[in-house]
N, C-alpha and C. Protein backbone atom coordinates (compact mmCIF):
# COMPACT_ATOMS: atom_id res chain seq x y z
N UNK A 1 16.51 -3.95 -4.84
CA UNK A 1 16.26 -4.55 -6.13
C UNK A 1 16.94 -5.91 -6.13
N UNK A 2 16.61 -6.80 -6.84
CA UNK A 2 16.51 -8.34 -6.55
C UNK A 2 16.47 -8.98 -7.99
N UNK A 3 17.54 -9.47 -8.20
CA UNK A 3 17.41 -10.74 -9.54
C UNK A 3 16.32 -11.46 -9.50
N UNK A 4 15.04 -12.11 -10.02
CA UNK A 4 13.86 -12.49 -10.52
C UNK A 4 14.60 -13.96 -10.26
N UNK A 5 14.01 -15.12 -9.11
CA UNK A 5 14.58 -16.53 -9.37
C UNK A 5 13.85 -17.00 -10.38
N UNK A 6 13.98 -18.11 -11.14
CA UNK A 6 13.69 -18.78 -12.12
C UNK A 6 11.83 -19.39 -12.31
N UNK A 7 11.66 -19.72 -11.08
CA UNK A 7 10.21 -19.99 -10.84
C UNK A 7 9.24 -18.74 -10.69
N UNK A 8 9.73 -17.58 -10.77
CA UNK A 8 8.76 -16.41 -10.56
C UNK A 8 7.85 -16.50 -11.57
N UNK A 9 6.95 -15.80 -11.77
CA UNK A 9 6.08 -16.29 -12.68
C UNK A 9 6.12 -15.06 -13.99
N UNK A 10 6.29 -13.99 -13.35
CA UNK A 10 6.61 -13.11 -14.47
C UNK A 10 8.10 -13.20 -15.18
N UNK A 11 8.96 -14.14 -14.90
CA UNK A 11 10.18 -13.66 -15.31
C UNK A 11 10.48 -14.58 -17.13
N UNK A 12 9.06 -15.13 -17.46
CA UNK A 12 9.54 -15.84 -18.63
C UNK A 12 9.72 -14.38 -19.69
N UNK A 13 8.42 -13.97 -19.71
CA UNK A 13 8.08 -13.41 -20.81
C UNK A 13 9.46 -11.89 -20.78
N UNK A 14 9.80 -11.61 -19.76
CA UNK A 14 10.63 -10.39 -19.51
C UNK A 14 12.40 -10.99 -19.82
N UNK A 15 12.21 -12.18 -19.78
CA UNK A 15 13.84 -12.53 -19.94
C UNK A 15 13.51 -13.04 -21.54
N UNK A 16 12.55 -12.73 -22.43
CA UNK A 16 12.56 -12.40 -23.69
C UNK A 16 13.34 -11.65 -24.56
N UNK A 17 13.47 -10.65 -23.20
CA UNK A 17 13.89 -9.17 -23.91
C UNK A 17 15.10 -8.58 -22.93
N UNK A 18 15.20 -9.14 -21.63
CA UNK A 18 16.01 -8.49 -20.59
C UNK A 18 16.92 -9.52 -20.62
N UNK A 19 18.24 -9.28 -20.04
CA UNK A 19 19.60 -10.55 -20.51
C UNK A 19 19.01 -10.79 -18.54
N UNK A 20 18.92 -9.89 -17.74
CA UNK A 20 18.62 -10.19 -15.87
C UNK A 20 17.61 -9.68 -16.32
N UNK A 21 16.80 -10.61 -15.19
CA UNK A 21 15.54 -9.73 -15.11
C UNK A 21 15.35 -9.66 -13.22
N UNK A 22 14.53 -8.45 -13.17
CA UNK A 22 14.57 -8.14 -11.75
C UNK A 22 13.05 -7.80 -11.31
N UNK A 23 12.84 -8.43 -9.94
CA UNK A 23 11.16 -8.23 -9.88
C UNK A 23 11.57 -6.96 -8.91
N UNK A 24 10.44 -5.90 -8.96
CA UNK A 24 10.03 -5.02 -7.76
C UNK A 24 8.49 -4.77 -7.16
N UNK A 25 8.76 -4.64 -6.05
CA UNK A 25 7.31 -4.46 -5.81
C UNK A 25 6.18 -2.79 -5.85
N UNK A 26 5.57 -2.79 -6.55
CA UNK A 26 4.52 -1.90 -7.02
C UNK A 26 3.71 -1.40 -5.67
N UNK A 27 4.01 -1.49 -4.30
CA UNK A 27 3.15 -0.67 -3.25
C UNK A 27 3.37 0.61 -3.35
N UNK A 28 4.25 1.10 -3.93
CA UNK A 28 4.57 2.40 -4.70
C UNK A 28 5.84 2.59 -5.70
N UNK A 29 6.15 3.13 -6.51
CA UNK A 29 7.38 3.43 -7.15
C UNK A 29 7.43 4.98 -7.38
N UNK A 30 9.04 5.56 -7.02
CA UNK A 30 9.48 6.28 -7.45
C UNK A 30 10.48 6.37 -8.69
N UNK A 31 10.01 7.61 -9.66
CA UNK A 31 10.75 7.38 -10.63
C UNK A 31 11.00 8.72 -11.29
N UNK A 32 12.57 9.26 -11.71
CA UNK A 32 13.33 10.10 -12.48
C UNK A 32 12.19 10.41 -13.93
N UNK A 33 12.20 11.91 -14.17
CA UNK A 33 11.31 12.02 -15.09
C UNK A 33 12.27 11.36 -16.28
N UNK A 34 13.54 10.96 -16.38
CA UNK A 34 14.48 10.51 -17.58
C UNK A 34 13.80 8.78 -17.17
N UNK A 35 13.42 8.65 -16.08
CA UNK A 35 13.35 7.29 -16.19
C UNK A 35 12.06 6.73 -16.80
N UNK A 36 11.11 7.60 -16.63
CA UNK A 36 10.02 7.77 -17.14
C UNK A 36 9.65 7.50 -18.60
N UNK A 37 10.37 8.51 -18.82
CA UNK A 37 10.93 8.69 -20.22
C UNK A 37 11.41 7.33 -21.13
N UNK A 38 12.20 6.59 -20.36
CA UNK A 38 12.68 5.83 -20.98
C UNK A 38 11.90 4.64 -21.18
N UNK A 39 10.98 4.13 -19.56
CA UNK A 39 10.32 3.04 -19.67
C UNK A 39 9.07 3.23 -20.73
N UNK A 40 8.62 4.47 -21.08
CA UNK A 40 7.82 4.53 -22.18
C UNK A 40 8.55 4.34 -23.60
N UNK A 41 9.58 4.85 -23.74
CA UNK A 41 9.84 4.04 -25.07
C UNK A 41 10.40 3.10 -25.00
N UNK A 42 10.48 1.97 -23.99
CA UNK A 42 10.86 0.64 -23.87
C UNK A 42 8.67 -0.03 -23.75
N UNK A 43 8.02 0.79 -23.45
CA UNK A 43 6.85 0.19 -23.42
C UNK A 43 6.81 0.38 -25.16
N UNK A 44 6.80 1.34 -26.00
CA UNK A 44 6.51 1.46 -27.05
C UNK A 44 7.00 0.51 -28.07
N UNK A 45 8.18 0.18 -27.73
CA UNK A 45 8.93 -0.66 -28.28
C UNK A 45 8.59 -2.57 -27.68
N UNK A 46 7.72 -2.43 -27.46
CA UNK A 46 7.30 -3.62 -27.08
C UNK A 46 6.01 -3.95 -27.42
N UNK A 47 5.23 -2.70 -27.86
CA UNK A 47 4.29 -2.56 -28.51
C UNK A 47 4.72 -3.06 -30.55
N UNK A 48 5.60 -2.06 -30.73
CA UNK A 48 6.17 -2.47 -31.69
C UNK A 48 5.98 -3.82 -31.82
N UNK A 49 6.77 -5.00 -31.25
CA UNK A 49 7.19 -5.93 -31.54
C UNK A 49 6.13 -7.23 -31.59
N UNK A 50 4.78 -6.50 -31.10
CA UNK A 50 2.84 -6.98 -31.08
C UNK A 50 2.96 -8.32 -30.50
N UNK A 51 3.19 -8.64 -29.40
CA UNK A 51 3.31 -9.56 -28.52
C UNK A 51 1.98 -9.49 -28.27
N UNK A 52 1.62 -10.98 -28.07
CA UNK A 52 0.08 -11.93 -27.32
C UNK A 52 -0.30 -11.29 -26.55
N UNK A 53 -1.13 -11.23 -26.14
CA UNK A 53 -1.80 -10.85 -24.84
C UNK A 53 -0.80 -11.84 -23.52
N UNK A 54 -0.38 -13.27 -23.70
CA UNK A 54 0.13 -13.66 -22.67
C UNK A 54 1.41 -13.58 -22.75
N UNK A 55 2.06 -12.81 -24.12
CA UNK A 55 3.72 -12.68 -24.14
C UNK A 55 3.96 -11.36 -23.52
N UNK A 56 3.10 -10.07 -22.94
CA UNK A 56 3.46 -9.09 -22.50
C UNK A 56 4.37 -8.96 -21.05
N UNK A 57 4.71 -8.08 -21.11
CA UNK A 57 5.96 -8.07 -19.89
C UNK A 57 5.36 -7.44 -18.99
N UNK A 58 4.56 -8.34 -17.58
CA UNK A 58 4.01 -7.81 -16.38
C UNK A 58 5.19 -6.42 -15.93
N UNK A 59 4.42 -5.30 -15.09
CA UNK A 59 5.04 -4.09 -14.60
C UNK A 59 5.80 -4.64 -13.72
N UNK A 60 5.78 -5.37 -12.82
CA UNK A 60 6.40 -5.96 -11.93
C UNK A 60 7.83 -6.32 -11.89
N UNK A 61 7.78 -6.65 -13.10
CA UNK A 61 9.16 -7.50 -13.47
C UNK A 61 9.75 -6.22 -14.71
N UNK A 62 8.90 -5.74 -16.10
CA UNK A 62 9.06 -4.67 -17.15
C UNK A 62 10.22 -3.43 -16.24
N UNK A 63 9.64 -2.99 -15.07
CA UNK A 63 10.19 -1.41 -14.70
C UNK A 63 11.63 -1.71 -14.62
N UNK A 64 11.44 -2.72 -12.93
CA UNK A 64 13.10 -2.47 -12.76
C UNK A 64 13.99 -3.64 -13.58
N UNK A 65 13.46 -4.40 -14.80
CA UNK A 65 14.54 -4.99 -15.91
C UNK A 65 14.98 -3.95 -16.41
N UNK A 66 13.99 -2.99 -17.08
CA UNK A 66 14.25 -2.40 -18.12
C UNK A 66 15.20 -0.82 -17.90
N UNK A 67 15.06 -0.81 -16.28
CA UNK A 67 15.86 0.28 -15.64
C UNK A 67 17.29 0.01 -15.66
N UNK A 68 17.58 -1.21 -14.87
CA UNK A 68 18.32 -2.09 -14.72
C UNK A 68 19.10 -1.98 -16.19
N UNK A 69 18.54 -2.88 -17.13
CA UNK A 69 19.57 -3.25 -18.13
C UNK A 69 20.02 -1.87 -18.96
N UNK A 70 19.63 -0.72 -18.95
CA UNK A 70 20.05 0.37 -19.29
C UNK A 70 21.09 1.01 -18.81
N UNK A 71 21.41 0.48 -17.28
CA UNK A 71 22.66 0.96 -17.27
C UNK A 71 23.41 2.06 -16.86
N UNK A 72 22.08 3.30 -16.82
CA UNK A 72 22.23 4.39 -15.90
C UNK A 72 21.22 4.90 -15.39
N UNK A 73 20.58 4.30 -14.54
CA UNK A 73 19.39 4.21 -13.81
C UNK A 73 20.27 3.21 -12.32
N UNK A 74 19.61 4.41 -11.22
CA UNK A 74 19.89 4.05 -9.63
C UNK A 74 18.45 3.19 -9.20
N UNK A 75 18.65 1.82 -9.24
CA UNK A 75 17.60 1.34 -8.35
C UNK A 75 17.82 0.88 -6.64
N UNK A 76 16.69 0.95 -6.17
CA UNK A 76 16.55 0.03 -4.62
C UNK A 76 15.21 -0.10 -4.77
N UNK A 77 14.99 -0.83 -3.42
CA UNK A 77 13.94 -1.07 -2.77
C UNK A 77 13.47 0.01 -1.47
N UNK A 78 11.79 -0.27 -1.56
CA UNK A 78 11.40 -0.02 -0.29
C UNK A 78 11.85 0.04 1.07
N UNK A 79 12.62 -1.34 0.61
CA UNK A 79 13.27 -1.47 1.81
C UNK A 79 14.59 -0.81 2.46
N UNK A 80 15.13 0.30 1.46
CA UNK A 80 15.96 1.20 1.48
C UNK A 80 15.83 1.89 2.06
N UNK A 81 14.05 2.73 2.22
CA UNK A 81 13.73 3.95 2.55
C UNK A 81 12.83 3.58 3.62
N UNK A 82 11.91 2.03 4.03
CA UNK A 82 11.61 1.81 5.37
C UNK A 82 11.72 0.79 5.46
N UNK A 83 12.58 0.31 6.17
CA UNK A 83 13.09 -0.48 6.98
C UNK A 83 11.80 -1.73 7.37
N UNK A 84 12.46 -3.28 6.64
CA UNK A 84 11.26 -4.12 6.68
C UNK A 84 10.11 -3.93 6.55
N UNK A 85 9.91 -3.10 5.75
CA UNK A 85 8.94 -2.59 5.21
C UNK A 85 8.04 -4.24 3.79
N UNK A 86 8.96 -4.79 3.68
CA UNK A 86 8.81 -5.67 3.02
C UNK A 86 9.73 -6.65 2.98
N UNK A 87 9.03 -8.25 3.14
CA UNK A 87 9.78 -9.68 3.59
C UNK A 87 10.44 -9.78 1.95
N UNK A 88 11.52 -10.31 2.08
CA UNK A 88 12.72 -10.58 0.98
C UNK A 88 12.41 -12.08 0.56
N UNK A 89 12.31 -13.02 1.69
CA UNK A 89 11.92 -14.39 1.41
C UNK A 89 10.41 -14.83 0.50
N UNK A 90 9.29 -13.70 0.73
CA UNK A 90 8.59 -14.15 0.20
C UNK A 90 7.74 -12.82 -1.13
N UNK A 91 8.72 -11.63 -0.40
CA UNK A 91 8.21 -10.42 -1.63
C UNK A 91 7.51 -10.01 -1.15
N UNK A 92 6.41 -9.88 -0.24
CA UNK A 92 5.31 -9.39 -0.07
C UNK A 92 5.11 -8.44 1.06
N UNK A 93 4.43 -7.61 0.58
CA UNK A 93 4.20 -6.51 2.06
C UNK A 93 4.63 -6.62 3.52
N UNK A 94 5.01 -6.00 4.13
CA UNK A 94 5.14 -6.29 5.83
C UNK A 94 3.94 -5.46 6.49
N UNK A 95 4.15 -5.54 7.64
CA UNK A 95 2.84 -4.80 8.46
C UNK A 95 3.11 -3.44 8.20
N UNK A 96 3.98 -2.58 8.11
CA UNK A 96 3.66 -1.57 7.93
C UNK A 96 2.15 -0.48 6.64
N UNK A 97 2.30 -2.03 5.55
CA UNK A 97 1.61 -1.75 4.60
C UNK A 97 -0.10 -2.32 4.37
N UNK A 98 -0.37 -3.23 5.76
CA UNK A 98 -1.07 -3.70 5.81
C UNK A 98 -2.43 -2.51 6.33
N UNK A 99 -3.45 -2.38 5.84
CA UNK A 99 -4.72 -1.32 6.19
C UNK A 99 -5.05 -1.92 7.12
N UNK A 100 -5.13 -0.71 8.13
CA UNK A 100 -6.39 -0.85 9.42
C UNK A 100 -5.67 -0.17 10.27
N UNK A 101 -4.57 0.77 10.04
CA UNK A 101 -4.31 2.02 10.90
C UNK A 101 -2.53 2.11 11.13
N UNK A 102 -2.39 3.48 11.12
CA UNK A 102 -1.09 3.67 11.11
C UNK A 102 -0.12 2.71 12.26
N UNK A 103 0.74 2.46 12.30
CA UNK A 103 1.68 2.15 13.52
C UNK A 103 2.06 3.31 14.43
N UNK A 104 1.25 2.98 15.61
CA UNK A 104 2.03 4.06 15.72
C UNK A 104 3.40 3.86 17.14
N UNK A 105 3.56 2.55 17.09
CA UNK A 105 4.80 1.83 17.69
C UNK A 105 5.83 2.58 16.75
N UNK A 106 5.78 3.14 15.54
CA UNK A 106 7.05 3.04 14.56
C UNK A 106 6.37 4.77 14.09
N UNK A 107 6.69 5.76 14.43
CA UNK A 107 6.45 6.64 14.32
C UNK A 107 6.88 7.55 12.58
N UNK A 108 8.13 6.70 12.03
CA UNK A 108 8.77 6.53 10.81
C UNK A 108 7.74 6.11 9.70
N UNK A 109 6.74 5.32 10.04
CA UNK A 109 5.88 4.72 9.09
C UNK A 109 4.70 5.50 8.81
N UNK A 110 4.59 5.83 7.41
CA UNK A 110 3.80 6.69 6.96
C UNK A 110 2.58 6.24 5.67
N UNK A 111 2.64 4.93 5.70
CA UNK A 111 1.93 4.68 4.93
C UNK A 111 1.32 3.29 5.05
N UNK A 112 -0.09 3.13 4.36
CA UNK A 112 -0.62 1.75 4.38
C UNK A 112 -1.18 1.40 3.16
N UNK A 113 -1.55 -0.06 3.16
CA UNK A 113 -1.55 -0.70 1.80
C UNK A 113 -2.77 0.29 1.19
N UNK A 114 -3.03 0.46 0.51
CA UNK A 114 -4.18 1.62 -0.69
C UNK A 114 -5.01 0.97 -0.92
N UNK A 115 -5.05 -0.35 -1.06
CA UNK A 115 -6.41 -0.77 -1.47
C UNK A 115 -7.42 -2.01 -0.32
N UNK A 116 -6.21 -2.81 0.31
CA UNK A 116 -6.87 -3.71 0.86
C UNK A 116 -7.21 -3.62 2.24
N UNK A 117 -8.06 -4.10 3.09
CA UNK A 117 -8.47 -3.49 4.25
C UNK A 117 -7.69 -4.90 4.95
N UNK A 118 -7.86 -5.45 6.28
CA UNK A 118 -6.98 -6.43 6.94
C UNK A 118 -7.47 -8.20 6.42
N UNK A 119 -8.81 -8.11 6.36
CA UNK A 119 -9.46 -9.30 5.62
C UNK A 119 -8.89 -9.49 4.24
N UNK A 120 -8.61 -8.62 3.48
CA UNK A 120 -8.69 -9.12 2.37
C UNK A 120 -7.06 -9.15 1.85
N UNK A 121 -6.31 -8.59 2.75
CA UNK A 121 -5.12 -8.37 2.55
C UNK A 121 -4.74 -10.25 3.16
N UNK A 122 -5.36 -10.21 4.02
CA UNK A 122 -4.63 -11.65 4.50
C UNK A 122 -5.37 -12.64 3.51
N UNK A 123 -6.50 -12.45 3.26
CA UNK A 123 -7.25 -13.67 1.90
C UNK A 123 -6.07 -13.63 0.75
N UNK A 124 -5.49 -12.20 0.22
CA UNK A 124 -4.64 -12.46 -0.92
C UNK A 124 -3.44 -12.99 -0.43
N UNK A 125 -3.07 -12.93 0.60
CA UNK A 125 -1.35 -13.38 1.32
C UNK A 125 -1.90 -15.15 1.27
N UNK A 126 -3.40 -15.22 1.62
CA UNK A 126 -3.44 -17.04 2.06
C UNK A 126 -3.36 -17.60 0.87
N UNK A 127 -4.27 -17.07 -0.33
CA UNK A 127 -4.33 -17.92 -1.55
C UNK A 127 -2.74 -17.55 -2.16
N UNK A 128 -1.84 -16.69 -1.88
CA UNK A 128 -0.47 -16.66 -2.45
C UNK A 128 0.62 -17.89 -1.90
N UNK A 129 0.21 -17.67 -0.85
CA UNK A 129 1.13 -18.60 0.23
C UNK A 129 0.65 -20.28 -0.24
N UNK A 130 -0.80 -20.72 -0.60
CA UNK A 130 -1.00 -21.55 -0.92
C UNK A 130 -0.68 -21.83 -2.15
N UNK A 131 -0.26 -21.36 -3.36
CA UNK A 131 -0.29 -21.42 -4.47
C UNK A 131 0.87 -21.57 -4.76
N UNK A 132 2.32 -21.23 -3.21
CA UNK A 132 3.28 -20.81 -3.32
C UNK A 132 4.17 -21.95 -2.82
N UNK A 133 3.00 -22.40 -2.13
CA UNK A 133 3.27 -23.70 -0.80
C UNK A 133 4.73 -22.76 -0.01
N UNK A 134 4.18 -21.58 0.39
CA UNK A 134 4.42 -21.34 1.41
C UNK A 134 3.95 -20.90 2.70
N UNK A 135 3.24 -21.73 2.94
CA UNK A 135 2.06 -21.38 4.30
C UNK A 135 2.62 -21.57 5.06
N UNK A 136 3.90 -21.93 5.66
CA UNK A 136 4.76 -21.78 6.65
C UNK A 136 4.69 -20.20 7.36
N UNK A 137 5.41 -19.53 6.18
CA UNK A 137 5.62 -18.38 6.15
C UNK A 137 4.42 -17.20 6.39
N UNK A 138 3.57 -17.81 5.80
CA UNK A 138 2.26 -16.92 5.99
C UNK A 138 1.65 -17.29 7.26
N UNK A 139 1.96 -18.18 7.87
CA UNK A 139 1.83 -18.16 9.53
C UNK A 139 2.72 -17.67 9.97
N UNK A 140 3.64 -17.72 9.73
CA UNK A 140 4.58 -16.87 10.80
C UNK A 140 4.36 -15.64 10.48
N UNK A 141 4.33 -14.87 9.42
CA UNK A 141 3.83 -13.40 9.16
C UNK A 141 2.73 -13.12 9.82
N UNK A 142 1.91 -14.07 9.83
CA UNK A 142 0.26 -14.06 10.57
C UNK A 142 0.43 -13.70 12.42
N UNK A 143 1.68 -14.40 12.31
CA UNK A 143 1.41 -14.52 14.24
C UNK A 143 2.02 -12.92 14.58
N UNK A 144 3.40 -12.40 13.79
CA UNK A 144 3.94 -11.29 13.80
C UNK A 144 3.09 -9.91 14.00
N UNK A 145 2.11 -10.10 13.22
CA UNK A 145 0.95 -9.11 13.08
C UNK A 145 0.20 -8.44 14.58
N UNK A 146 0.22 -7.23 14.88
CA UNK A 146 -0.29 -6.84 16.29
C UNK A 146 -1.73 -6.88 15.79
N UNK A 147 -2.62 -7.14 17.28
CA UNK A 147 -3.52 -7.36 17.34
C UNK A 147 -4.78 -5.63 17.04
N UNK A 148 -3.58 -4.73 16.81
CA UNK A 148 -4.12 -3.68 16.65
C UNK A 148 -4.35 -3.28 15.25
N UNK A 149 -3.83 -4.29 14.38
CA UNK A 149 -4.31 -4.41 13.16
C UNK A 149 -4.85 -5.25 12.32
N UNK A 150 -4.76 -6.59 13.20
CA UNK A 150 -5.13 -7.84 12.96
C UNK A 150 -6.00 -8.77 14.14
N UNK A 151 -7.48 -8.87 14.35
CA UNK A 151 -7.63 -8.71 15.35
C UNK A 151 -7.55 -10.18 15.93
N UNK A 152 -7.80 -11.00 17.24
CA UNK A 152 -6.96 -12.17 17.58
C UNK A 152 -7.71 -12.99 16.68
N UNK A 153 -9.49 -12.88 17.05
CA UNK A 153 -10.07 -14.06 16.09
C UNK A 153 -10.32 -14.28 14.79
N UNK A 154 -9.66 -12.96 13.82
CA UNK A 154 -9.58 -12.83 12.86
C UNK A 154 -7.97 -13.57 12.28
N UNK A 155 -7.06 -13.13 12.95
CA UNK A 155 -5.91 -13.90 13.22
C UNK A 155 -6.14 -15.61 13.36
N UNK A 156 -7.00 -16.09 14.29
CA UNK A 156 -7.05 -17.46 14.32
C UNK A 156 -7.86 -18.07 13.50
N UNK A 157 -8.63 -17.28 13.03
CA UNK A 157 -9.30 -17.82 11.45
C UNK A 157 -8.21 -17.94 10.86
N UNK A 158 -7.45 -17.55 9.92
CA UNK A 158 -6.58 -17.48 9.16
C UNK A 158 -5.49 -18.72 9.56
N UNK A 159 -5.39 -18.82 10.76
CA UNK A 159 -4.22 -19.63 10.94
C UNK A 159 -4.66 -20.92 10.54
N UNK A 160 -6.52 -21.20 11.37
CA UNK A 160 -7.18 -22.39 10.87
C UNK A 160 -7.13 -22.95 9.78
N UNK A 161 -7.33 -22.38 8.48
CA UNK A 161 -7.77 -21.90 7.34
C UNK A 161 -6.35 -22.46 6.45
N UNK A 162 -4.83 -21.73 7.53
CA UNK A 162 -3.38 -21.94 6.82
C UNK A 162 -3.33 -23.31 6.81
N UNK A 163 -3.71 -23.83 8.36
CA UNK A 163 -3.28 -25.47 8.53
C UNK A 163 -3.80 -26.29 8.30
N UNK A 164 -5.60 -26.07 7.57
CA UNK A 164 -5.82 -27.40 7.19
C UNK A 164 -5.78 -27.48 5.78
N UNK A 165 -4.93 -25.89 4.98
CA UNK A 165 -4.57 -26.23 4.06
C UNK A 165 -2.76 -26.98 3.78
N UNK A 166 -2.63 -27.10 4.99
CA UNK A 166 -1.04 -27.79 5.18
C UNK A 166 -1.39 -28.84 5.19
N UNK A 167 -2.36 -29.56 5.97
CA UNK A 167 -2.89 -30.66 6.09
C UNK A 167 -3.56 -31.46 4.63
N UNK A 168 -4.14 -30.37 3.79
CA UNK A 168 -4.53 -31.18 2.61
C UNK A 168 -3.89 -30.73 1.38
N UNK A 169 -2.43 -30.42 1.66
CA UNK A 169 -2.02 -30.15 0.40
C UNK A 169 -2.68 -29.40 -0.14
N UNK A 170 -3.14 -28.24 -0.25
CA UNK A 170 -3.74 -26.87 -0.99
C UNK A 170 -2.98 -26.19 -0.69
């Protein structure tokens, strides 16, 4: 679990209501039926208070603030329970979570991303990374990637794609 830096994009509307606010990532969450419990009447209570459609508090950032500022609630990360399972610098999935087949280099890893297949997982990492101006990073995540889930010329599309958006500022 991770303090929310200032430029995140969910952290306006949540430091409304949270004194820290903390982002987590949603590739799965586990949660205490008391914790449960609680984030619903912290959802209710936010209902209460009839916020905009654009003043609502994304899940992302809502769970672990609202866990967090309560005070007796145990948080971590993913990354607690598998190991780089997810990059810290940029938040976002690691290969373990990426679709198109188990690892089976890492015999520990038991799961893959749920919705996106390898194309579309890297389309949402490119337009993030661009939006993020961090396409550095999303090449180097790109090259990291085995070819057993990422295949080479699918890989060198993407890299194409990273650098001539380095090249034109996108």
């Amino acid at each position: 679990m991770c303090e929310a830096p200032d430029h995140w994009f969910w952290k306006a509307n949540a430091a409304k209501v949270y004194p820290r606010v903390y982002e987590g990532l949603f590739a799965f969450i586990g949660l205490s039926r008391s914790a449960v419990r609680y984030l619903f009447e912290q959802r209710l209570a936010e209902a209460a208070r009839t916020p905009g459609t654009h003043d609502l508090i994304h899940c992302e950032a809502f769970a672990a603030s609202a866990l967090m500022s309560a005070g007796t609630f145990k948080c971590g990360t993913v990354n607690d329970l598998i190991h780089h399972s997810v990059r810290p610098p940029t938040f976002r999935p690691s290969t373990p979570f990426l679709l198109g087949g188990i690892l089976d280099e890492d015999p520990k890893v038991e799961m893959c991303h749920p919705v996106l297949d390898a194309d579309g997982y890297l389309e949402k990492a490119l337009d993030h990374a661009s939006r993020t101006a961090s396409l550095p990073t999303f090449s180097d995540m790109l090259g990291e990637l085995p070819p057993k889930l990422v295949p080479p010329e699918m890989k060198e599309r993407f890299l194409r794609r990273a650098s001539a958006k380095s090249v034109n500022g996108h």
